[in-house]
PDB file of N, CA and C in Angstrom:
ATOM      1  N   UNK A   1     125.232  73.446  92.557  1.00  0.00           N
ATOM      2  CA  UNK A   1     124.153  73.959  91.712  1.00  0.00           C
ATOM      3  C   UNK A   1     124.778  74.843  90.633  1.00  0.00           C
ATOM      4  N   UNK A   2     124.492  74.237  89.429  1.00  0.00           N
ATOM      5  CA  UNK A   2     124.477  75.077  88.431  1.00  0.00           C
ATOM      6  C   UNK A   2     123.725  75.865  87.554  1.00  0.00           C
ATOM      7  N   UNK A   3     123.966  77.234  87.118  1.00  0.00           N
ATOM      8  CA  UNK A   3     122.716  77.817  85.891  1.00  0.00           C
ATOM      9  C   UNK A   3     123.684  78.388  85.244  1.00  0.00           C
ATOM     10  N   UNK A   4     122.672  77.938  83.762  1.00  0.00           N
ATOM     11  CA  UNK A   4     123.844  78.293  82.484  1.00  0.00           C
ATOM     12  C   UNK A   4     122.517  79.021  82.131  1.00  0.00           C
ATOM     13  N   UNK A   5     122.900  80.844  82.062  1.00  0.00           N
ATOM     14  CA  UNK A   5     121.875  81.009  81.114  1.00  0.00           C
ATOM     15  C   UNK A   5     122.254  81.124  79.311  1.00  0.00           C
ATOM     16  N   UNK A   6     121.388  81.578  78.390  1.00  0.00           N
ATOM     17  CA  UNK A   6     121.704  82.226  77.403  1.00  0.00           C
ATOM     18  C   UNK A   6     120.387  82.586  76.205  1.00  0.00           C
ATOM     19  N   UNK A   7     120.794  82.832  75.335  1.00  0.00           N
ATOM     20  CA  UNK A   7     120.144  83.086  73.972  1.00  0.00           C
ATOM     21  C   UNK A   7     120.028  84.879  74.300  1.00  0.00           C
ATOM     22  N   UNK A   8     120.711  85.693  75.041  1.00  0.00           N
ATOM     23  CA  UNK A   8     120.822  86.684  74.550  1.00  0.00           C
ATOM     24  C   UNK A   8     121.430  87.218  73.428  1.00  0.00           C
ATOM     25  N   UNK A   9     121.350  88.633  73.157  1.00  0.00           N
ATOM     26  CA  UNK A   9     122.056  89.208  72.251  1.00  0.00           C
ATOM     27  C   UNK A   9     121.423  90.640  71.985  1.00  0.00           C
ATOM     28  N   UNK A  10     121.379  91.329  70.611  1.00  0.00           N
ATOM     29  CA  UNK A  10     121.816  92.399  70.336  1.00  0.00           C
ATOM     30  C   UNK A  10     120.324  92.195  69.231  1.00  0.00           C
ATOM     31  N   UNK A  11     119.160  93.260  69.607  1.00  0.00           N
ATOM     32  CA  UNK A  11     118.312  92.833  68.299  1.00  0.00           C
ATOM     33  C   UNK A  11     117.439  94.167  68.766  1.00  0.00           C
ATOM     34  N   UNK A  12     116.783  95.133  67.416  1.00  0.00           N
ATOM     35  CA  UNK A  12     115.836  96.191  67.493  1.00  0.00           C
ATOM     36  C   UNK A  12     114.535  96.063  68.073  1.00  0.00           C
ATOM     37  N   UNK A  13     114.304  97.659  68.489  1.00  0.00           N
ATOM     38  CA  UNK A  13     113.167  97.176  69.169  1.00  0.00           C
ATOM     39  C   UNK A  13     111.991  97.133  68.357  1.00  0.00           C
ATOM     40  N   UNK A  14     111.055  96.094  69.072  1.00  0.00           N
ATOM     41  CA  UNK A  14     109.906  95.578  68.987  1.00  0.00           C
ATOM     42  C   UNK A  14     110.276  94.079  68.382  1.00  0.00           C
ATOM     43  N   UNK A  15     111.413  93.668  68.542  1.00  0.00           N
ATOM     44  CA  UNK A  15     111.788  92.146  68.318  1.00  0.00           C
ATOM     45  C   UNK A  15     111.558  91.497  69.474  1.00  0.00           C
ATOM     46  N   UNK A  16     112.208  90.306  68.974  1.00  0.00           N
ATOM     47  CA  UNK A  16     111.806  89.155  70.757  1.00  0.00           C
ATOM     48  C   UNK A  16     113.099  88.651  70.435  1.00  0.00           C
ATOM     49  N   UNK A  17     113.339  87.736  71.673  1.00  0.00           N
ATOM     50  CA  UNK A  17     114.373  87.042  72.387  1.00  0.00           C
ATOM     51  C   UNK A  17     114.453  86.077  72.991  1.00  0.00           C
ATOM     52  N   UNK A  18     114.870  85.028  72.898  1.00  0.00           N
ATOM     53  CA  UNK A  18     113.972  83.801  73.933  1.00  0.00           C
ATOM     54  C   UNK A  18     115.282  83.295  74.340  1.00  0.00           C
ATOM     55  N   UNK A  19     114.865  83.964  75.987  1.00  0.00           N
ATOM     56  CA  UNK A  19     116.199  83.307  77.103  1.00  0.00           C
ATOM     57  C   UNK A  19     116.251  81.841  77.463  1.00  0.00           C
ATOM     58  N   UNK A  20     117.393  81.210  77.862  1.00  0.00           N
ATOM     59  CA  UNK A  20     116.818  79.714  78.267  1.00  0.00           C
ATOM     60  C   UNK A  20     118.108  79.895  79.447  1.00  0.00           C
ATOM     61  N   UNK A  21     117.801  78.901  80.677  1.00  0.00           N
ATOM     62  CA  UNK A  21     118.252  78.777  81.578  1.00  0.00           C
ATOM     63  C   UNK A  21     118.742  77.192  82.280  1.00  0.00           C
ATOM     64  N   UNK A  22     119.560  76.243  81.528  1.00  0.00           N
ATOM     65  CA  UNK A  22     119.658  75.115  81.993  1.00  0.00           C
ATOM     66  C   UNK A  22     120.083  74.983  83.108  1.00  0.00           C
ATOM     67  N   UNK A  23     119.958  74.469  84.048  1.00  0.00           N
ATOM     68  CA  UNK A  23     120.401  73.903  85.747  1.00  0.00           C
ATOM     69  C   UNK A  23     120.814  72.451  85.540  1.00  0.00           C
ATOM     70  N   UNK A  24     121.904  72.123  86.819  1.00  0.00           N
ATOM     71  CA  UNK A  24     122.107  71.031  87.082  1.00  0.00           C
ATOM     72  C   UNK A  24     122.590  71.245  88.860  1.00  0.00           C
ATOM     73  N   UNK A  25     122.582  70.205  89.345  1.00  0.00           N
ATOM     74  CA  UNK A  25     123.028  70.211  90.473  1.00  0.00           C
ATOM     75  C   UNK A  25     121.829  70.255  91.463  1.00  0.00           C
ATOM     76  N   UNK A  26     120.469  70.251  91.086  1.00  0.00           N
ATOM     77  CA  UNK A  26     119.510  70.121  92.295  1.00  0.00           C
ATOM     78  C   UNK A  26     118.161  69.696  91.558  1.00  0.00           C
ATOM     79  N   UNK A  27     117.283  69.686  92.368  1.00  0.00           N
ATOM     80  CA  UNK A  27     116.330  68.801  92.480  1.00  0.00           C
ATOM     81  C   UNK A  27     114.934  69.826  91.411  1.00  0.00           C
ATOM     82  N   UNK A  28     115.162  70.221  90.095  1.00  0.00           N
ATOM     83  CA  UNK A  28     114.562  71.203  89.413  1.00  0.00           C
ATOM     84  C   UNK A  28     113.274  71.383  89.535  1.00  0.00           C
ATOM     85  N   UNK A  29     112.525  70.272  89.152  1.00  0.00           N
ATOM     86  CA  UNK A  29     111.007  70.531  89.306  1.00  0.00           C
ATOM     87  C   UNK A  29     110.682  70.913  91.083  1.00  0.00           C
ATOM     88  N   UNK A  30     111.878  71.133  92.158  1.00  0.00           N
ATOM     89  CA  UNK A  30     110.988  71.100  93.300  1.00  0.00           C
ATOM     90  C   UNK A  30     111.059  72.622  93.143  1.00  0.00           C
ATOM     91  N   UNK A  31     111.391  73.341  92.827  1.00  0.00           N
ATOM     92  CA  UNK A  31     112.046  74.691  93.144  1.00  0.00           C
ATOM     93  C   UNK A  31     111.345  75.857  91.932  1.00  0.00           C
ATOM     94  N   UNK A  32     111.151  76.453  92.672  1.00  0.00           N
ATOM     95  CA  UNK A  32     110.550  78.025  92.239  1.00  0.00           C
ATOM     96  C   UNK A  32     111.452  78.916  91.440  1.00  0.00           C
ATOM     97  N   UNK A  33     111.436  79.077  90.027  1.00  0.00           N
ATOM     98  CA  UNK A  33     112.872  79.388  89.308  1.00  0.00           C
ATOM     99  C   UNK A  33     112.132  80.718  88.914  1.00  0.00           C
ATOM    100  N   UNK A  34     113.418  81.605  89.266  1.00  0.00           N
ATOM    101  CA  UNK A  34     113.424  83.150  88.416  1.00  0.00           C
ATOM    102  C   UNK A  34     114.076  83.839  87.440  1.00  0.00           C
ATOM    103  N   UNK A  35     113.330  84.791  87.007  1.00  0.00           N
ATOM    104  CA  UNK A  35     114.724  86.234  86.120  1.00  0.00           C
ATOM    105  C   UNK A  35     114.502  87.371  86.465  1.00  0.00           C
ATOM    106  N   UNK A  36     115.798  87.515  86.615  1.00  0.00           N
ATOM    107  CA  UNK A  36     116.315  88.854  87.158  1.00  0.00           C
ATOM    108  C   UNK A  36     117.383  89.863  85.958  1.00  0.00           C
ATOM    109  N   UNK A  37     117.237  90.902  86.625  1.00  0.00           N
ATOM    110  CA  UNK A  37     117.800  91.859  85.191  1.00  0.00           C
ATOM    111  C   UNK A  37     118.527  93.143  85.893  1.00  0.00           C
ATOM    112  N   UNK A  38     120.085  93.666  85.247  1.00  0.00           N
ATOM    113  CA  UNK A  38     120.438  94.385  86.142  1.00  0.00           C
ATOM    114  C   UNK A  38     121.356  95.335  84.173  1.00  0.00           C
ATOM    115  N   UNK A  39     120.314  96.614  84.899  1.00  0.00           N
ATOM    116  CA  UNK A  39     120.784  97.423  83.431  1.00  0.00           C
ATOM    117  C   UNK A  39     122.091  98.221  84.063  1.00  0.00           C
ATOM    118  N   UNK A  40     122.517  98.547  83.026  1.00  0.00           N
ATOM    119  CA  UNK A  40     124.213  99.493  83.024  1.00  0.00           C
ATOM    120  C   UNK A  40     123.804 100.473  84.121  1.00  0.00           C
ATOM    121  N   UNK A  41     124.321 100.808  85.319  1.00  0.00           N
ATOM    122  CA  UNK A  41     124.436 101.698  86.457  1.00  0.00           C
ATOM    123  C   UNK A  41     123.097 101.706  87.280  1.00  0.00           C
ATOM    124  N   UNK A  42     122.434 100.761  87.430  1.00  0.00           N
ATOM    125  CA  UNK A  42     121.226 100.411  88.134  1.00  0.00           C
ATOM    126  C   UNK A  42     121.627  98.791  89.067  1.00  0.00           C
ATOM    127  N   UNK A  43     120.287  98.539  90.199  1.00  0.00           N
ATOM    128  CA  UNK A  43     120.504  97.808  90.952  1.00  0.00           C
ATOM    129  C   UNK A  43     119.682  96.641  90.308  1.00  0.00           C
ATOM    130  N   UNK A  44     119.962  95.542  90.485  1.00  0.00           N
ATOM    131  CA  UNK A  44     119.435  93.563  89.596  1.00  0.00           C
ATOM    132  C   UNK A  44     117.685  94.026  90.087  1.00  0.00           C
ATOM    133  N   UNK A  45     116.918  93.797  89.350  1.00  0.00           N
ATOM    134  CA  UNK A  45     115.621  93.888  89.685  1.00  0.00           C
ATOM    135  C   UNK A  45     115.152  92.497  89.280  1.00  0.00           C
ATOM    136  N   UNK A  46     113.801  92.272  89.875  1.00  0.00           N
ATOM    137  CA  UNK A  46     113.051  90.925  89.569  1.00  0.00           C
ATOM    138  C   UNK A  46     112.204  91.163  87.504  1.00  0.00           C
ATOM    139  N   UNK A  47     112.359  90.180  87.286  1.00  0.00           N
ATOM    140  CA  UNK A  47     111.552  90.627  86.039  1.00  0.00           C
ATOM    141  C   UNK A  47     110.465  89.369  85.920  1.00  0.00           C
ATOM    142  N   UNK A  48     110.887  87.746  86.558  1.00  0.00           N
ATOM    143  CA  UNK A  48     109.697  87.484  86.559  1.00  0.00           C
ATOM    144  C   UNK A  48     109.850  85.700  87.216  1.00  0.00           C
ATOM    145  N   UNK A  49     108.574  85.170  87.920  1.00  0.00           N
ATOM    146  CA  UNK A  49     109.420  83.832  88.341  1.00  0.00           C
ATOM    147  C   UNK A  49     107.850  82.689  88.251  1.00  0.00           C
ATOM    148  N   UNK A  50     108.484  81.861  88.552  1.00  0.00           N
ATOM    149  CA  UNK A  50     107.327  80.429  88.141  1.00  0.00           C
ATOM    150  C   UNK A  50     107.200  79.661  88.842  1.00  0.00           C
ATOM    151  N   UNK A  51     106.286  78.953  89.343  1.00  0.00           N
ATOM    152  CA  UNK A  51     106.260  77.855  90.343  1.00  0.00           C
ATOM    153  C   UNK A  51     106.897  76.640  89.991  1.00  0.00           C
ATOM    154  N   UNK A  52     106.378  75.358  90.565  1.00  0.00           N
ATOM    155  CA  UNK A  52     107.237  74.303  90.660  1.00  0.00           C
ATOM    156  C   UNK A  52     106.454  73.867  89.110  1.00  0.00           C
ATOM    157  N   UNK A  53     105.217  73.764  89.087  1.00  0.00           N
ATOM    158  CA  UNK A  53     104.263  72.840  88.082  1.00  0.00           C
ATOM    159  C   UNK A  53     104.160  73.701  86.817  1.00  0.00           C
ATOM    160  N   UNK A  54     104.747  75.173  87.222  1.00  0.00           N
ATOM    161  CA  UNK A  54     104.266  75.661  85.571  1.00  0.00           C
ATOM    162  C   UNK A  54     103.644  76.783  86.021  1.00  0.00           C
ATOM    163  N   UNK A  55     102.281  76.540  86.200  1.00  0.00           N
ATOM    164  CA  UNK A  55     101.211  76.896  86.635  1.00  0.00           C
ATOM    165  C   UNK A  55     100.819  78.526  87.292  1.00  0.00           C
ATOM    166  N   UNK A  56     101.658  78.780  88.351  1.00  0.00           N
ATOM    167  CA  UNK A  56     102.020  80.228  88.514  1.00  0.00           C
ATOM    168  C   UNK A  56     102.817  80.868  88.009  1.00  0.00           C
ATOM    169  N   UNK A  57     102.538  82.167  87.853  1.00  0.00           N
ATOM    170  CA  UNK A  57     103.659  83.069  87.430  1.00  0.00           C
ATOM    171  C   UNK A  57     103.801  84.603  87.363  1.00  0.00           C
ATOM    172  N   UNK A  58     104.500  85.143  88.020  1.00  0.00           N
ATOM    173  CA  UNK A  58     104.865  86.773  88.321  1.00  0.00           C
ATOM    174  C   UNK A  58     105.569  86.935  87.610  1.00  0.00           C
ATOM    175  N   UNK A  59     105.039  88.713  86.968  1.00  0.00           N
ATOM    176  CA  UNK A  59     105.958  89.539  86.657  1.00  0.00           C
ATOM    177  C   UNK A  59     105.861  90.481  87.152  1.00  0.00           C
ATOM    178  N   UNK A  60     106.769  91.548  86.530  1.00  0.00           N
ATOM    179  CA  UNK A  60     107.318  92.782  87.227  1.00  0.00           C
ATOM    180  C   UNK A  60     106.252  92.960  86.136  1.00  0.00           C
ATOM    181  N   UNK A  61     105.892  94.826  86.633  1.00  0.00           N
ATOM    182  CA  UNK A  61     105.104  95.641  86.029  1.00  0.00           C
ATOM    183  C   UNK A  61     105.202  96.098  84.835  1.00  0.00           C
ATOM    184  N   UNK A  62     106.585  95.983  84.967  1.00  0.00           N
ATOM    185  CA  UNK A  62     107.710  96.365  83.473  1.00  0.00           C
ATOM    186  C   UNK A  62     107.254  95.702  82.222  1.00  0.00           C
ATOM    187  N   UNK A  63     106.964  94.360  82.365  1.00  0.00           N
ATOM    188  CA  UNK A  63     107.323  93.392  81.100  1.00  0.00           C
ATOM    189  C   UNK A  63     106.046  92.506  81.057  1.00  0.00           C
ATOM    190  N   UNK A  64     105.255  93.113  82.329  1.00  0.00           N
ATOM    191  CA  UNK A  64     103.640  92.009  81.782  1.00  0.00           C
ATOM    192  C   UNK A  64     103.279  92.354  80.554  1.00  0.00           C
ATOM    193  N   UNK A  65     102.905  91.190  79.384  1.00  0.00           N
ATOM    194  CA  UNK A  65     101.522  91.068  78.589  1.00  0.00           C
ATOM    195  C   UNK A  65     103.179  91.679  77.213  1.00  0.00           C
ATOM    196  N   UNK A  66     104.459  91.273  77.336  1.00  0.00           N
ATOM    197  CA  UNK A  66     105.513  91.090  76.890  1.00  0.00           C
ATOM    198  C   UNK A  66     106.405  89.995  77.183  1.00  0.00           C
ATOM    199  N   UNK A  67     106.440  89.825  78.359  1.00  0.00           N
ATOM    200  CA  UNK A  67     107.551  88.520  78.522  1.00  0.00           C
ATOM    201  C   UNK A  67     106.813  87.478  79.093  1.00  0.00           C
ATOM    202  N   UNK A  68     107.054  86.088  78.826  1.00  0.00           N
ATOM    203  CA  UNK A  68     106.519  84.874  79.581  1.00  0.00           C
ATOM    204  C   UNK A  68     107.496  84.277  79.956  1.00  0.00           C
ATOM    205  N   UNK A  69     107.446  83.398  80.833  1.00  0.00           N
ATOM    206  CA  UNK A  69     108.076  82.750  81.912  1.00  0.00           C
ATOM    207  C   UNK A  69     107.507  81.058  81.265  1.00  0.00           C
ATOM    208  N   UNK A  70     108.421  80.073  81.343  1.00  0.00           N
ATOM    209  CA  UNK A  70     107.867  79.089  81.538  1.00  0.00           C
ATOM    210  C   UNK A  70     108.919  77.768  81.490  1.00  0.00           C
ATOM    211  N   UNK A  71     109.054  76.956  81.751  1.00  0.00           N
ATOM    212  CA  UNK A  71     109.796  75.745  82.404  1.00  0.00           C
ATOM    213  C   UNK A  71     109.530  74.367  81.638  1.00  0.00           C
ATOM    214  N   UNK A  72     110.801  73.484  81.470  1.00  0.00           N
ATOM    215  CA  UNK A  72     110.349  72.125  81.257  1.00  0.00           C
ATOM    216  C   UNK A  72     111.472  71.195  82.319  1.00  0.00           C
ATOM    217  N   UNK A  73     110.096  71.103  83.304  1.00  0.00           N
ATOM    218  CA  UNK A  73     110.759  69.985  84.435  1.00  0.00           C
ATOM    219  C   UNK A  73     111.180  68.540  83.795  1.00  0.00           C
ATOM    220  N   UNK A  74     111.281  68.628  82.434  1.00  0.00           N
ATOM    221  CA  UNK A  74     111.853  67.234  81.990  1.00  0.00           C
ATOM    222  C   UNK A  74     113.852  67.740  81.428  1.00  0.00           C
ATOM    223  N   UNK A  75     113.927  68.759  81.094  1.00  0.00           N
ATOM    224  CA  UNK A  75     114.863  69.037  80.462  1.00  0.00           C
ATOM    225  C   UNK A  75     115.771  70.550  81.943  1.00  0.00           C
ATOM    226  N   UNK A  76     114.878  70.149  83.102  1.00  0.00           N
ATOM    227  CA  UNK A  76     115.280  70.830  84.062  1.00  0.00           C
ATOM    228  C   UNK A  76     116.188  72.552  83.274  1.00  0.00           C
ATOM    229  N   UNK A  77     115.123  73.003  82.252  1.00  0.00           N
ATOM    230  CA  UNK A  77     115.208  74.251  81.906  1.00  0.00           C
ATOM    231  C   UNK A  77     114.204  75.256  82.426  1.00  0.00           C
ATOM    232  N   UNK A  78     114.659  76.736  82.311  1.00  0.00           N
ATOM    233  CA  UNK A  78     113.483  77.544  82.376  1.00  0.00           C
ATOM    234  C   UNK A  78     113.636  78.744  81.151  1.00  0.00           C
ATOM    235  N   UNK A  79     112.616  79.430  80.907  1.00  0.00           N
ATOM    236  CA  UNK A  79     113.147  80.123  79.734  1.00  0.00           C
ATOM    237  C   UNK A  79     112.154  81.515  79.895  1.00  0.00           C
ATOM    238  N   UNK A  80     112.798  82.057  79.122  1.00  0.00           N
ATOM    239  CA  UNK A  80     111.562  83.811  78.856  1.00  0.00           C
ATOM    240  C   UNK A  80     112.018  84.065  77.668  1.00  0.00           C
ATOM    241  N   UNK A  81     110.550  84.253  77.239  1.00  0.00           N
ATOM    242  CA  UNK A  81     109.962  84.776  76.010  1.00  0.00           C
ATOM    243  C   UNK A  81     110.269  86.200  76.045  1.00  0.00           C
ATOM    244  N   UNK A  82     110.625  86.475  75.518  1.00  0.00           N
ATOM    245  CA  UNK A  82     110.633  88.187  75.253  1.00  0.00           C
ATOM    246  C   UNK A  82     110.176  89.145  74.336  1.00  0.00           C
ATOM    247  N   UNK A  83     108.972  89.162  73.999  1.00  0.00           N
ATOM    248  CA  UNK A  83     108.513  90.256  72.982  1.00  0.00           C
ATOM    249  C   UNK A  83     107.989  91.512  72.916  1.00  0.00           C
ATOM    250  N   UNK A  84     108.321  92.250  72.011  1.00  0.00           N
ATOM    251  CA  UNK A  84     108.186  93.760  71.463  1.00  0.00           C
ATOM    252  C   UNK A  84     108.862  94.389  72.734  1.00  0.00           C
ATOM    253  N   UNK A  85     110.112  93.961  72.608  1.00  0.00           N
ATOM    254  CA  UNK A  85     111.171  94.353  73.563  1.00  0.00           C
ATOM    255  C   UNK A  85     111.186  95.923  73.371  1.00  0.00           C
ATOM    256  N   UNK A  86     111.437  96.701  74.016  1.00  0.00           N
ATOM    257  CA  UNK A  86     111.910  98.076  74.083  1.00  0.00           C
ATOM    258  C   UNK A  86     113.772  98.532  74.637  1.00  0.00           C
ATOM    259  N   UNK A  87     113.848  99.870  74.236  1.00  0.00           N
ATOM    260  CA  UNK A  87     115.649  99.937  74.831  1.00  0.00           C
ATOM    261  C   UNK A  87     115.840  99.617  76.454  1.00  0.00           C
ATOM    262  N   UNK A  88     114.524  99.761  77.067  1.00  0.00           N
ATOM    263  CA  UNK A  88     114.738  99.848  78.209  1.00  0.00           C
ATOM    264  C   UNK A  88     114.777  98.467  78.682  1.00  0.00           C
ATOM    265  N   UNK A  89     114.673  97.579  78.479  1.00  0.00           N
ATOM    266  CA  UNK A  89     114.946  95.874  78.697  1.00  0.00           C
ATOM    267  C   UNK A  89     116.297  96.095  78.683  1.00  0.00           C
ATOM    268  N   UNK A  90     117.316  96.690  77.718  1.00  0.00           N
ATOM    269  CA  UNK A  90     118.800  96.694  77.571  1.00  0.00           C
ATOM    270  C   UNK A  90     119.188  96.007  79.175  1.00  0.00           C
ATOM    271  N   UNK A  91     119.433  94.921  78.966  1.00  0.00           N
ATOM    272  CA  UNK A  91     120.353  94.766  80.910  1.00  0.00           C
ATOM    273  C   UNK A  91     120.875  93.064  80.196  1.00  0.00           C
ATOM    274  N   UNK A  92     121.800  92.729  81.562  1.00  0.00           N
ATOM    275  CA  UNK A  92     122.329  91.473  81.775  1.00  0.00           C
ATOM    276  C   UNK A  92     121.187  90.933  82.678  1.00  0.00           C
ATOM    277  N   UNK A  93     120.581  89.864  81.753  1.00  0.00           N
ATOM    278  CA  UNK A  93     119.497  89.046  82.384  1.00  0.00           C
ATOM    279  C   UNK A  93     119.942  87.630  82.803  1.00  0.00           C
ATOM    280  N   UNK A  94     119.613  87.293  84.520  1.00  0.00           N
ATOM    281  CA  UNK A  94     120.159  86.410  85.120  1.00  0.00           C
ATOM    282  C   UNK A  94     119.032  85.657  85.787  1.00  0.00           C
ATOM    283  N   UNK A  95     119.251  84.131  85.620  1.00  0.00           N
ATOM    284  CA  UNK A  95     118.418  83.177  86.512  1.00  0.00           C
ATOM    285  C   UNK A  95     118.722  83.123  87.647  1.00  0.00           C
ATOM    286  N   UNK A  96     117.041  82.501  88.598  1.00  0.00           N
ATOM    287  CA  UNK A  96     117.883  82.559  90.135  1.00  0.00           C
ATOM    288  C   UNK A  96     117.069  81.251  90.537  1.00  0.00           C
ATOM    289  N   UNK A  97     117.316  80.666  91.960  1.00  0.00           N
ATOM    290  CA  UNK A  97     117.013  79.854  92.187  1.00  0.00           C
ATOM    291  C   UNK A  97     117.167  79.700  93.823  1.00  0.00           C
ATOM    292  N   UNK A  98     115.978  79.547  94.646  1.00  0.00           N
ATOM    293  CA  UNK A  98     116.807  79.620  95.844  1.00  0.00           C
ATOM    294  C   UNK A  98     116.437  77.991  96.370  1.00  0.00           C
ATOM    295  N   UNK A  99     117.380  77.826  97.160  1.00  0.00           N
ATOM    296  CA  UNK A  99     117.419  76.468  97.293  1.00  0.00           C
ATOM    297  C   UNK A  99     118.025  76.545  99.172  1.00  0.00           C
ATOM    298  N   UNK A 100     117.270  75.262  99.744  1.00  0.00           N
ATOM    299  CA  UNK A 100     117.862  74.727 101.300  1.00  0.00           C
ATOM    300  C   UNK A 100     119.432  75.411 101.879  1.00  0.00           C
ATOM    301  N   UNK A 101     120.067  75.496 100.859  1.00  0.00           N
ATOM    302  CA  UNK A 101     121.250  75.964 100.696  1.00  0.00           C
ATOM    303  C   UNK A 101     122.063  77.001 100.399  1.00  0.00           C
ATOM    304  N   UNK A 102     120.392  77.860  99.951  1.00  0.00           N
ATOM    305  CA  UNK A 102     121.228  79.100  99.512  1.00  0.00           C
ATOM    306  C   UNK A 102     120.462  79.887  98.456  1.00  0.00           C
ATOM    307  N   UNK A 103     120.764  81.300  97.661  1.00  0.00           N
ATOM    308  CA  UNK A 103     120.357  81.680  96.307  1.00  0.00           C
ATOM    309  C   UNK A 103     121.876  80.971  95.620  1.00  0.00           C
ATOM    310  N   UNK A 104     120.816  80.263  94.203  1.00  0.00           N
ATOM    311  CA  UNK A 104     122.397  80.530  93.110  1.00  0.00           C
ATOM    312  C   UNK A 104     121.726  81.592  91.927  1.00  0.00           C
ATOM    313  N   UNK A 105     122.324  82.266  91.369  1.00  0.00           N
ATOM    314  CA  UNK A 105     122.274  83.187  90.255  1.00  0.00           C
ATOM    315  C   UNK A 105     123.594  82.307  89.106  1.00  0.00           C
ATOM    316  N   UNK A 106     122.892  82.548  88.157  1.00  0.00           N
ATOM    317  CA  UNK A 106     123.677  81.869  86.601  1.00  0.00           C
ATOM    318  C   UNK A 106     124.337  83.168  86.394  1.00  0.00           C
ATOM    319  N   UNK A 107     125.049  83.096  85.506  1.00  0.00           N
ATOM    320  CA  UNK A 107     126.367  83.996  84.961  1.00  0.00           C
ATOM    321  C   UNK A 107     126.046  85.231  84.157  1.00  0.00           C
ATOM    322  N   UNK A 108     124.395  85.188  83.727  1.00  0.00           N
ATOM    323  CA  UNK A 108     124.100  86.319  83.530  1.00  0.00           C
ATOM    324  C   UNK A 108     124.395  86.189  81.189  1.00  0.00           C
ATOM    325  N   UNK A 109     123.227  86.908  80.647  1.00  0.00           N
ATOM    326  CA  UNK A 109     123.077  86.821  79.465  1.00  0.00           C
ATOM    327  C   UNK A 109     122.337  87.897  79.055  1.00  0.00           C
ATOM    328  N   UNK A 110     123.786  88.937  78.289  1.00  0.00           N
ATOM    329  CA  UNK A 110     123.357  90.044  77.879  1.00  0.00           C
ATOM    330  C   UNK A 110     122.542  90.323  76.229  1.00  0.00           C
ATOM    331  N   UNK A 111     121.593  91.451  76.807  1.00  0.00           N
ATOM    332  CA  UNK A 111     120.104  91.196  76.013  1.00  0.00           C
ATOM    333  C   UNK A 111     120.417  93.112  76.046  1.00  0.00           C
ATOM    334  N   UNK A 112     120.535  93.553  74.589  1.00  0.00           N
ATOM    335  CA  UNK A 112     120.684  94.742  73.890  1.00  0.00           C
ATOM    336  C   UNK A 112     119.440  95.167  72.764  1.00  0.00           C
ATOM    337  N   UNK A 113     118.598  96.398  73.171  1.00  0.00           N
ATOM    338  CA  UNK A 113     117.619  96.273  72.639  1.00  0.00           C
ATOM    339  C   UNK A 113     118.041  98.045  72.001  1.00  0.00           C
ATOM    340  N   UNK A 114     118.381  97.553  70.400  1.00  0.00           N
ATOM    341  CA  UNK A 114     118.516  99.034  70.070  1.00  0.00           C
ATOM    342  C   UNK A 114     117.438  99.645  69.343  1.00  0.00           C
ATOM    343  N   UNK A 115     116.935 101.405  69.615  1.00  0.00           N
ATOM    344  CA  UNK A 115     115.928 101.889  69.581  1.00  0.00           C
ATOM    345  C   UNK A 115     115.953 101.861  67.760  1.00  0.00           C
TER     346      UNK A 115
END
């Protein structure tokens, strides 16, 4: 199992960001895909995850009615929207995926939100 995330970077706040998360190596549309976020001297927190069809979707308290979550089981991607970002988003934002086999986490795609 693979996750490639990216489209981070370095942008002021009240901009957006749109993460994308390609997978290979498993069965995409069966599986419940997440993001997770782990800022400079803090522990990886959940920021937000999606069901198999789309259809559901959690966030953290942090980033509701700002970030969306959403998936294309044809291109076995997942992605987050990110808008009117604040400094406090500043973290390495990582996909997750848990699978029969295990969690995999992608390599992580740093997202800099200067005030």
């Amino acid at each position: 199992v693979q996750l490639q995330a990216s489209g981070g970077g370095l942008v002021q706040a009240g901009g957006s960001l749109r993460l994308s998360c390609a997978t290979s190596g498993l069965f995409f549309s069966s599986h419940v895909m997440g993001w997770f976020r782990q800022a400079p001297g803090k522990e990886r927190e959940f920021v937000s995850a999606i069901d198999l069809s789309g259809v559901t979707k959690r966030y953290a308290d942090s980033v509701k009615g700002r970030f969306t979550i959403s998936r294309d089981n044809v291109k076995n991607t997942v992605y987050l929207q990110m808008n009117s970002l604040k400094p406090e988003d500043t973290a390495v934002y990582y996909c997750n995926v848990v699978t029969g086999k295990g969690r995999y986490w992608g390599q992580g795609t740093r997202v800099t939100v200067s005030s």
